[in-house]
Protein backbone atom coordinates (compact mmCIF):
# COMPACT_ATOMS: atom_id res chain seq x y z
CA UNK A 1 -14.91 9.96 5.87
CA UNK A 2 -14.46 12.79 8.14
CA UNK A 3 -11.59 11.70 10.20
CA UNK A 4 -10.39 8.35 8.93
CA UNK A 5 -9.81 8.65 5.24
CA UNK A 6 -7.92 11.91 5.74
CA UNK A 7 -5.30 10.49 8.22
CA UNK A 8 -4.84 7.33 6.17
CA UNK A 9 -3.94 10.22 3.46
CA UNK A 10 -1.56 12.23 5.27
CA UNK A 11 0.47 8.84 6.68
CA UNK A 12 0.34 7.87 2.77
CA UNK A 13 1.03 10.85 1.67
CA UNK A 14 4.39 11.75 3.98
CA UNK A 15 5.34 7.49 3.58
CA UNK A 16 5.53 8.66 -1.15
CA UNK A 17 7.12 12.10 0.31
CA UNK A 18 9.91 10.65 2.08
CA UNK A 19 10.63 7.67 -0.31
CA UNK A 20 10.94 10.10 -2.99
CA UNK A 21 13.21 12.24 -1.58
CA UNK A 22 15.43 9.65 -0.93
CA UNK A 23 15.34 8.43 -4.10
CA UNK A 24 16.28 12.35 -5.41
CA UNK A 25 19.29 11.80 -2.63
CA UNK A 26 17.93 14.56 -0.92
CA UNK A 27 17.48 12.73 2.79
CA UNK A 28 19.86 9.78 2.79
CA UNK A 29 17.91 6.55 4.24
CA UNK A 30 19.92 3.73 3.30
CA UNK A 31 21.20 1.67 5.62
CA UNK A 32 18.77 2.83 8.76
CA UNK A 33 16.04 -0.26 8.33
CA UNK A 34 17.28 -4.48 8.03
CA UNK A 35 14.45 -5.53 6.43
CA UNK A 36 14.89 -8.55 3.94
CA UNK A 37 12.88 -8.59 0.30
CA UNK A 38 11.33 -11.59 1.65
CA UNK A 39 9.82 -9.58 4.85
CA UNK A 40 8.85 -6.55 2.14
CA UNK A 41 6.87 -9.20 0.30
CA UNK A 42 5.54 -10.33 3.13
CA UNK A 43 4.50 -7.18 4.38
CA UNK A 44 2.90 -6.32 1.01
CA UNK A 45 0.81 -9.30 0.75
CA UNK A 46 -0.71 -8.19 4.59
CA UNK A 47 -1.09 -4.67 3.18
CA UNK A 48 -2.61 -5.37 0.31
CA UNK A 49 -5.08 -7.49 1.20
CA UNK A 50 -6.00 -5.99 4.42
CA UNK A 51 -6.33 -2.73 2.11
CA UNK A 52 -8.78 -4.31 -0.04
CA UNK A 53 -10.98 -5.26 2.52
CA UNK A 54 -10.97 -2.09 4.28
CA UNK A 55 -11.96 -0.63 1.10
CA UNK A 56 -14.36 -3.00 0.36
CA UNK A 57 -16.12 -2.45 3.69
CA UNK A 58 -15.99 1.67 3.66
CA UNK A 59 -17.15 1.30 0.47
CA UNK A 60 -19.96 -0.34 1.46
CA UNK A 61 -20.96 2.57 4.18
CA UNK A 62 -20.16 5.66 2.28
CA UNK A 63 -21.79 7.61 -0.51
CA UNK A 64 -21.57 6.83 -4.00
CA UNK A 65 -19.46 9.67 -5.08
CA UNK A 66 -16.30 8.99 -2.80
CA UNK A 67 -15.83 5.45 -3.78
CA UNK A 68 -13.30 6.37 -6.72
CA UNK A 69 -11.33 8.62 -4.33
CA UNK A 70 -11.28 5.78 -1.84
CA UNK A 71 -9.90 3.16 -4.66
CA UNK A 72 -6.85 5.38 -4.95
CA UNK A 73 -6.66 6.03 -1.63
CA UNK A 74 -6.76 2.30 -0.90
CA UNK A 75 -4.45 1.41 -4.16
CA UNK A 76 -1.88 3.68 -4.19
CA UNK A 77 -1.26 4.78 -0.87
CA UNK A 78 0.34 1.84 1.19
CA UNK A 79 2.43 0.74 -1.15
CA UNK A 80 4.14 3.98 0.17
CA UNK A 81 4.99 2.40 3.49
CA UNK A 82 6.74 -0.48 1.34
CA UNK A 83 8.81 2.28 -0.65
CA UNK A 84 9.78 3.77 2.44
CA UNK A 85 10.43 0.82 3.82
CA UNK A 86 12.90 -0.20 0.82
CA UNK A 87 14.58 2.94 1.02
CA UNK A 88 15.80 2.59 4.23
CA UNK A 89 17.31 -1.36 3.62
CA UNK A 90 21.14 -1.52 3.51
CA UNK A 91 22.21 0.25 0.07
CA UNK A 92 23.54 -3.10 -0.95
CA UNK A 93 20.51 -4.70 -0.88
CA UNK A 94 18.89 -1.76 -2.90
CA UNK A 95 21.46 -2.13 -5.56
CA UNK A 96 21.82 -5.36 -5.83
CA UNK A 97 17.80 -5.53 -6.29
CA UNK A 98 16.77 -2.13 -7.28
CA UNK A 99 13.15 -3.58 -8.55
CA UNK A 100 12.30 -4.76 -5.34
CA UNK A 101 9.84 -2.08 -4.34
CA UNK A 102 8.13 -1.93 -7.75
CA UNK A 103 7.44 -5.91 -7.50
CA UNK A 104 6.21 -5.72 -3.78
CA UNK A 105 3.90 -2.80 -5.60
CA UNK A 106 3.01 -5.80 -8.09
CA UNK A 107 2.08 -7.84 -4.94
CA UNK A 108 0.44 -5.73 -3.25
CA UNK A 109 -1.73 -5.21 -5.70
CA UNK A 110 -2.37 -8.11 -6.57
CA UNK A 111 -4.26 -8.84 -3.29
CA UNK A 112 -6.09 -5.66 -2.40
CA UNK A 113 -7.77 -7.00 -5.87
CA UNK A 114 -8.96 -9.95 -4.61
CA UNK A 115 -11.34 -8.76 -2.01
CA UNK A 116 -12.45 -5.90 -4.76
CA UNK A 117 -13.32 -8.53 -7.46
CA UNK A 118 -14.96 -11.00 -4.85
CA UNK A 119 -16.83 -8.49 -2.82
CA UNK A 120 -20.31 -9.29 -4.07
CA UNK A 121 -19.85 -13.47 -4.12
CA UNK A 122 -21.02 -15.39 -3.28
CA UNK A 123 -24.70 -13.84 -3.63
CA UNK A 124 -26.77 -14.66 -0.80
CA UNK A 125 -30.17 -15.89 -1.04
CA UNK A 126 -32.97 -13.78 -0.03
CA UNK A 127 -34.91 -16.64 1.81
């Protein structure tokens, strides 16, 4: 966790930063990115599962007592990228489906849990 975990967090972190401050109109991103909801979802269905198993496998390696700050890490923090990523398709796009994001945050979801939840099955025999 010494050099990994803490880039993951800045990238994260500055993906949130930026989305957010678009969405307080403070740096104007609209209109900068073509990406389609379809290619969003897309993208958050990669992310989210490829998240989960990342997690699942540093999880696996590290102490105990970072695995909570991993599961946010893990969680919360690319769904940032797809934020960003939203904030910067054509502003008619954005209004004409503002809950885009939020759903590719469903999605995302969604599939980092399924390598969490199926991380210990099937149980191996000890033969």
């Amino acid at each position: 966790m010494r050099r990994l975990e803490p880039t993951i967090f800045a990238f994260f972190c500055a993906c949130w930063v930026l989305a957010l401050l678009h969405e307080l109109g403070v740096i104007p991103l609209a209109d900068t990115l073509r990406i389609e909801p379809q290619g969003l979802f897309t993208l958050a269905a990669f992310g989210g599962w490829l998240a989960g198993n990342v997690y699942v496998a540093r999880r696996r390696i590290l102490p105990r007592v970072f695995h909570r700050r991993l599961l946010l890490l893990y969680l919360v923090g690319p769904p940032g990228i797809l934020f960003l990523l939203w904030a910067m398709a054509p502003a008619d796009w954005q209004r004409a489906a503002p809950l885009t994001a939020i759903l590719a945050f469903g999605v995302s979801t969604i599939l980092f849990l399924v390598p969490y939840f199926l991380r210990r099955w099937p149980q191996r025999s000890q033969d």
